[in-house]
C-alpha atoms as a PDB file:
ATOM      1  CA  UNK A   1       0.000   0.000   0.000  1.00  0.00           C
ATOM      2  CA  UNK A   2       1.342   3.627  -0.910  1.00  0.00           C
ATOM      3  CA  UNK A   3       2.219   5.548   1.910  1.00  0.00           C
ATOM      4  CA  UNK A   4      -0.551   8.793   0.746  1.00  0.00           C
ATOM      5  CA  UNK A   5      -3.033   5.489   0.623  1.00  0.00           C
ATOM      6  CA  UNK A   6      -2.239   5.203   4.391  1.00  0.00           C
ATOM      7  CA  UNK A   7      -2.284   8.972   5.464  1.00  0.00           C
ATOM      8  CA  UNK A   8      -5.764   8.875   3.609  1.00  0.00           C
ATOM      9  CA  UNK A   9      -6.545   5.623   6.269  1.00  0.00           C
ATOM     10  CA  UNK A  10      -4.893   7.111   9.025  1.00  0.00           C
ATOM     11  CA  UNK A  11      -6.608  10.472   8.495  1.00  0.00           C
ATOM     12  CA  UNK A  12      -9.865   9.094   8.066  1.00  0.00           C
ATOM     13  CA  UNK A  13      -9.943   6.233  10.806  1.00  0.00           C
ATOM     14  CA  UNK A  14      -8.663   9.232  13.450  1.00  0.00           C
ATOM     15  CA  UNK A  15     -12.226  11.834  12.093  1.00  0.00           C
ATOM     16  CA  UNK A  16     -14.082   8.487  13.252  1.00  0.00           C
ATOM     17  CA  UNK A  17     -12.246   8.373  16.477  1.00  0.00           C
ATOM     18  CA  UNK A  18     -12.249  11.950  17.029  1.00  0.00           C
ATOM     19  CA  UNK A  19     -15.107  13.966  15.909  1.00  0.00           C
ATOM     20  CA  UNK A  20     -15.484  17.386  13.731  1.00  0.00           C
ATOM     21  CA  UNK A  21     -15.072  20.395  16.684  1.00  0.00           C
ATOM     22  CA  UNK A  22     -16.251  23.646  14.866  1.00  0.00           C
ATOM     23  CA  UNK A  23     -16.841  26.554  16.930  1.00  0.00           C
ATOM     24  CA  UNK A  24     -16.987  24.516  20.294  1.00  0.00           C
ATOM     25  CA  UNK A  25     -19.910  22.253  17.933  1.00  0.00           C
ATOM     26  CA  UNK A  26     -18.980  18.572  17.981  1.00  0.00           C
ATOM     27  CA  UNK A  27     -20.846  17.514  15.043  1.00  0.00           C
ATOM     28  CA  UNK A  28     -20.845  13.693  13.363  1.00  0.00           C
ATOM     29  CA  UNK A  29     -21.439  13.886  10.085  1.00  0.00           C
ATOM     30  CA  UNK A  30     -24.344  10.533   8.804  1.00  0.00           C
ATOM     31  CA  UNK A  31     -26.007   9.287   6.378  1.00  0.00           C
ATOM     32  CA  UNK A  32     -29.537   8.427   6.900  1.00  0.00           C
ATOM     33  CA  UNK A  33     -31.314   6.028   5.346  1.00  0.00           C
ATOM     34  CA  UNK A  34     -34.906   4.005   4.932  1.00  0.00           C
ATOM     35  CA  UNK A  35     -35.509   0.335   5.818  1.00  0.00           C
ATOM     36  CA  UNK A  36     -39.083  -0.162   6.243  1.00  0.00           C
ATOM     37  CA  UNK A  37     -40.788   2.917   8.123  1.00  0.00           C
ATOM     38  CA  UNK A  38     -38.325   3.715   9.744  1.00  0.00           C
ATOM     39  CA  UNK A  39     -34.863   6.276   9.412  1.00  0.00           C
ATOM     40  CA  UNK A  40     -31.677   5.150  10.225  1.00  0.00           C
ATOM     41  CA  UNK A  41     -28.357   6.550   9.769  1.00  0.00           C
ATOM     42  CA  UNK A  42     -24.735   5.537   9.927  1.00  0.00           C
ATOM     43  CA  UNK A  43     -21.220   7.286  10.448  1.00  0.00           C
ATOM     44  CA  UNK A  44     -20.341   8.416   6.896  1.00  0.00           C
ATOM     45  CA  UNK A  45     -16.108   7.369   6.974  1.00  0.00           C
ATOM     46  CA  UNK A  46     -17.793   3.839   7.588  1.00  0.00           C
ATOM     47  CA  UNK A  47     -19.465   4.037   4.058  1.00  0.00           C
ATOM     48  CA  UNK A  48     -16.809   2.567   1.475  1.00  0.00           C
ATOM     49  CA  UNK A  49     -19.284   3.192  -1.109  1.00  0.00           C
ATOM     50  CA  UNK A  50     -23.327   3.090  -2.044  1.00  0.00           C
ATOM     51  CA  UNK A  51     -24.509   1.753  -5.249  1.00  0.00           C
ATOM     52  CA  UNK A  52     -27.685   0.588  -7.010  1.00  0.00           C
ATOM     53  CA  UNK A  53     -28.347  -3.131  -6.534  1.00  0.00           C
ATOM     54  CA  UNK A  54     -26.538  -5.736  -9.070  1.00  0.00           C
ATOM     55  CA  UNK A  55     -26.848  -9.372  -9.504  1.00  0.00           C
ATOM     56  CA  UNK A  56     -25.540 -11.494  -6.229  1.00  0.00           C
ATOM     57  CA  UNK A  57     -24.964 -15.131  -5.913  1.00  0.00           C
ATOM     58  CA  UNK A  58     -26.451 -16.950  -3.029  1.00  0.00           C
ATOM     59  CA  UNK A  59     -24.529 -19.249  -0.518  1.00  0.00           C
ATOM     60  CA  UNK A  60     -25.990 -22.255   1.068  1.00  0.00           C
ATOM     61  CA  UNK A  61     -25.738 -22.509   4.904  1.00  0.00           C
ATOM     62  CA  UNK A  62     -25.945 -19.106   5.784  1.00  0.00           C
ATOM     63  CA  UNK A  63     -28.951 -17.139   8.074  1.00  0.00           C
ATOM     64  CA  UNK A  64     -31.872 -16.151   6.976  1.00  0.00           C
ATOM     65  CA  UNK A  65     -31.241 -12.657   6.121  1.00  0.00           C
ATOM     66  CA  UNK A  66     -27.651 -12.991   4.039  1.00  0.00           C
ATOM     67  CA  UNK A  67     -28.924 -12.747   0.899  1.00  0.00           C
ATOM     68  CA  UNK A  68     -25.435 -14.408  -0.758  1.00  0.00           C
ATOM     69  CA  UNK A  69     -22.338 -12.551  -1.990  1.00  0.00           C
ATOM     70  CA  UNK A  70     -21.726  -9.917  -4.995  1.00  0.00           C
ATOM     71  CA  UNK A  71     -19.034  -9.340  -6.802  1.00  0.00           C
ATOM     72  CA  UNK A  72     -17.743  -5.617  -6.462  1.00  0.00           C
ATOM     73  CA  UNK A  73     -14.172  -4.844  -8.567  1.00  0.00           C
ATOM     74  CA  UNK A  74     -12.457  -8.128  -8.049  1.00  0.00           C
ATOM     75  CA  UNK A  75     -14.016  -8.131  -4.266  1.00  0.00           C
ATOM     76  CA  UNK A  76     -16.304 -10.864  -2.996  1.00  0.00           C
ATOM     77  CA  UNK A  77     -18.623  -8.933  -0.317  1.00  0.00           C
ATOM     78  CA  UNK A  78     -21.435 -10.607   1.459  1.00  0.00           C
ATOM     79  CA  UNK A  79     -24.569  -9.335   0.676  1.00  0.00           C
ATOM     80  CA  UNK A  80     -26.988  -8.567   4.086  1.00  0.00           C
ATOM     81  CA  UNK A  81     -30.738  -8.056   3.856  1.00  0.00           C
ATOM     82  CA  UNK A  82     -31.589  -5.207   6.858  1.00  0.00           C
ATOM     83  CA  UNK A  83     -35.002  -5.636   6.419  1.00  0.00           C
ATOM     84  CA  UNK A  84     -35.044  -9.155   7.503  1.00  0.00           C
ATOM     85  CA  UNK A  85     -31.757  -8.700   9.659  1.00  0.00           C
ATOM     86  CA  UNK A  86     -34.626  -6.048  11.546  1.00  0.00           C
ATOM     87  CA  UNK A  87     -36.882  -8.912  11.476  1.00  0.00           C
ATOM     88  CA  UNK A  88     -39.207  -6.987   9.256  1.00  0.00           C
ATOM     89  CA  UNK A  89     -41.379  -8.646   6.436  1.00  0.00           C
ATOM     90  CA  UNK A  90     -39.065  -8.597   2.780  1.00  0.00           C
ATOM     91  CA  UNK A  91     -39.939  -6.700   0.099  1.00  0.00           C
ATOM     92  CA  UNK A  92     -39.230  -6.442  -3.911  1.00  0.00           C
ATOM     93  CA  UNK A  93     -36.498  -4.410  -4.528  1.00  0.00           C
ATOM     94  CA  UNK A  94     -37.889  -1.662  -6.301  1.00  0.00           C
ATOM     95  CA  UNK A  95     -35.777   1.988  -7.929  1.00  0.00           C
ATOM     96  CA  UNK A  96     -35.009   3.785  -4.596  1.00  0.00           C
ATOM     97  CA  UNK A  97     -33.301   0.515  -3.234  1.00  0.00           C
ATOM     98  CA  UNK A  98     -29.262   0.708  -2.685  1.00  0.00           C
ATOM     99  CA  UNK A  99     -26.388  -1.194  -1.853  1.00  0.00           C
ATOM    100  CA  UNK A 100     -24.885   0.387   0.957  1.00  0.00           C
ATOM    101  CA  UNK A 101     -20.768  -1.128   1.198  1.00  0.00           C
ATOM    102  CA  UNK A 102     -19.976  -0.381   4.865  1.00  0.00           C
ATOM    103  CA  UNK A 103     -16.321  -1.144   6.415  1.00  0.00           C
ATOM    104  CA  UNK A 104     -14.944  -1.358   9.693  1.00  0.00           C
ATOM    105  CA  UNK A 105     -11.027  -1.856   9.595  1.00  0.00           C
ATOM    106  CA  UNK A 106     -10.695  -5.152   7.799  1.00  0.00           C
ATOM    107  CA  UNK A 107     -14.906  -6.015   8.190  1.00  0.00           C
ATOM    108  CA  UNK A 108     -16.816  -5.241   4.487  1.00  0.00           C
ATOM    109  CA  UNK A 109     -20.379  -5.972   3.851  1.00  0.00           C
ATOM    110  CA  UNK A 110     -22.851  -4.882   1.518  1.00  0.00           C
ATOM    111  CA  UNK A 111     -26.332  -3.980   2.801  1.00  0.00           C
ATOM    112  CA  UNK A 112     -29.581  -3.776   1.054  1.00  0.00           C
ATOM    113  CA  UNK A 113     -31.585  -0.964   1.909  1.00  0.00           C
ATOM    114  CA  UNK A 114     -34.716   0.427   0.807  1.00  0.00           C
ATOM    115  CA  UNK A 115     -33.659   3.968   0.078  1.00  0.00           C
ATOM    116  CA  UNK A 116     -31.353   6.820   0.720  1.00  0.00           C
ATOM    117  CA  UNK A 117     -32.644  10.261   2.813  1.00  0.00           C
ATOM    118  CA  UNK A 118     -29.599  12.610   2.912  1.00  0.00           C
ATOM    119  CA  UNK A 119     -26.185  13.427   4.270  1.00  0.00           C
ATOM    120  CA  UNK A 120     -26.977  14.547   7.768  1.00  0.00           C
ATOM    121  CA  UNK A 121     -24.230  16.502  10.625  1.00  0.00           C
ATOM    122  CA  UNK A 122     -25.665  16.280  13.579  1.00  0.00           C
ATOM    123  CA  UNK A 123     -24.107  18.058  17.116  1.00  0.00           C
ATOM    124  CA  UNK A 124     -23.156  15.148  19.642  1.00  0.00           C
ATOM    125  CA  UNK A 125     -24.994  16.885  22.284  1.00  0.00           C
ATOM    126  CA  UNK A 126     -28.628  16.378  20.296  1.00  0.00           C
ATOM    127  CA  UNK A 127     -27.463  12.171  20.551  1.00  0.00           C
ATOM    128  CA  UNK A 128     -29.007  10.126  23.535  1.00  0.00           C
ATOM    129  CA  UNK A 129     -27.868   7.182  24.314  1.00  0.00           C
ATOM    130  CA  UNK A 130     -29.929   4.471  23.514  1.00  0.00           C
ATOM    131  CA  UNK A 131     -32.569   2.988  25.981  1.00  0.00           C
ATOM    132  CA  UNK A 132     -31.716   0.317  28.185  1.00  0.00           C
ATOM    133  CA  UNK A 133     -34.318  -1.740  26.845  1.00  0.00           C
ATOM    134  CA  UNK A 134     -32.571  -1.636  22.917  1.00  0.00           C
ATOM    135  CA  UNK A 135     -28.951  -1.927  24.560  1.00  0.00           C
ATOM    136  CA  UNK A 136     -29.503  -5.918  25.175  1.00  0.00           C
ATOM    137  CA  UNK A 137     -30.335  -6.264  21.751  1.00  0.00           C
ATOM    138  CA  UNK A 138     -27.219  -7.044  20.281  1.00  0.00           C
ATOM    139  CA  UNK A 139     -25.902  -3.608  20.439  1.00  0.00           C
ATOM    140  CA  UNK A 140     -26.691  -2.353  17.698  1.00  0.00           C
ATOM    141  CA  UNK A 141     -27.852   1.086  18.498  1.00  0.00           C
ATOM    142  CA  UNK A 142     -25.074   3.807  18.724  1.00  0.00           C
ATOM    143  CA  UNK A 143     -27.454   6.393  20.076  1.00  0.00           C
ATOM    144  CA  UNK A 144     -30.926   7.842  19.148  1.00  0.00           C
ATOM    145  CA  UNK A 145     -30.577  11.451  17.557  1.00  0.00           C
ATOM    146  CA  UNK A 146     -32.692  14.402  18.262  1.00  0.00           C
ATOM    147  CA  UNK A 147     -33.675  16.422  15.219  1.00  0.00           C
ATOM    148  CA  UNK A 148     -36.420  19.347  14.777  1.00  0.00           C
ATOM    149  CA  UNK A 149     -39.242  17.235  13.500  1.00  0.00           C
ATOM    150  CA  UNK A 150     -37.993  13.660  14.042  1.00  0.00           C
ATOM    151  CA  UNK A 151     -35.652  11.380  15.849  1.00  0.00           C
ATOM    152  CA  UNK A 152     -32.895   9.061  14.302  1.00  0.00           C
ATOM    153  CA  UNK A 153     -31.600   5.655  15.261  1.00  0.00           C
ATOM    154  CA  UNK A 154     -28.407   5.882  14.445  1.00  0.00           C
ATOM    155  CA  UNK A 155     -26.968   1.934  13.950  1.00  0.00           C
ATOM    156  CA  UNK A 156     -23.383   0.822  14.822  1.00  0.00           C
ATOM    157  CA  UNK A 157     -21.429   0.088  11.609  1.00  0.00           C
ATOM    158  CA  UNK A 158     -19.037  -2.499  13.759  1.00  0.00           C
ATOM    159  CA  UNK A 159     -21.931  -4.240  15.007  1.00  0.00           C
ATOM    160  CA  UNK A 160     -24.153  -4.612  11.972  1.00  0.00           C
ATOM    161  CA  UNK A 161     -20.640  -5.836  10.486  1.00  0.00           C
ATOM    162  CA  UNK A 162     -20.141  -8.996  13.021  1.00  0.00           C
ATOM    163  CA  UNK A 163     -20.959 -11.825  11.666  1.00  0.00           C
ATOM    164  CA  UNK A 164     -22.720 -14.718  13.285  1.00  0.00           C
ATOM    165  CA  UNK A 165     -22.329 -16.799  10.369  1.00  0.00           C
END
């Protein structure tokens, strides 16, 4: 790997750690998106890429909600249905619905979700932690974030990334 390859990593991997500080603001910068009714949103540096959905192979032996494995540049990437990883009922994919690539250090998955809302910053301060009830499942939930007309579960890309199978 070049070394401005790994000052890009570096850089990035240390705005994850530590977050944007603008005029005493700690902001996170998301991206939100739809499965099902509900909004969702994930750390943006986590998001290696987000792309309309292409033809995937599927793999015997595997839970319910990996869909199989897709082929991206040379890269075999598991393939993870959210809707039915939420236990929610599937649906037909339809021409809002996106791949969303997500990373965590070495971790890479693909995600199907059913469609994109917008690039969000939101100040740290405006994030609850999730309640105690949600922490026991699976830890999932980073924190629940406050906005003027809604709120937003925001997910945690290392946890949605572990894989069980």
């Amino acid at each position: 790997m070049s070394n401005k390859l790994n000052e890009v990593l570096q850089k990035q991997k240390k705005q994850i750690e530590e977050p944007i500080v603008r005029n005493g603001e700690d902001i996170i910068q998301l991206v939100g998106f739809v499965v099902g009714e509900e909004e969702y949103a994930i750390p943006i540096l986590n998001i290696q890429e987000i792309i309309k959905p292409i033809e995937f192979t599927r793999v015997p032996s595997v839970p319910e909600y990996v869909l199989g494995v897709f082929n991206l540049r040379g890269n075999v990437i598991p393939l993870i249905d959210l809707r039915k990883r939420f236990s929610l009922n599937a649906s037909k994919q339809s021409a809002t619905t996106r791949y969303i690539v997500m990373k965590d250090n070495e971790n890479i998955a693909g995600f199907v979700i059913d469609r994109l809302t917008e690039a969000i910053r939101i100040n740290r301060n405006r994030i609850d932690p999730p309640p105690e009830t949600l922490v026991k499942d699976k830890g999932m939930i980073y924190g629940i974030g406050k906005r003027d007309q809604n709120i937003l579960t925001i997910l945690k890309v290392e946890a949605l990334l572990k894989r069980d199978f």
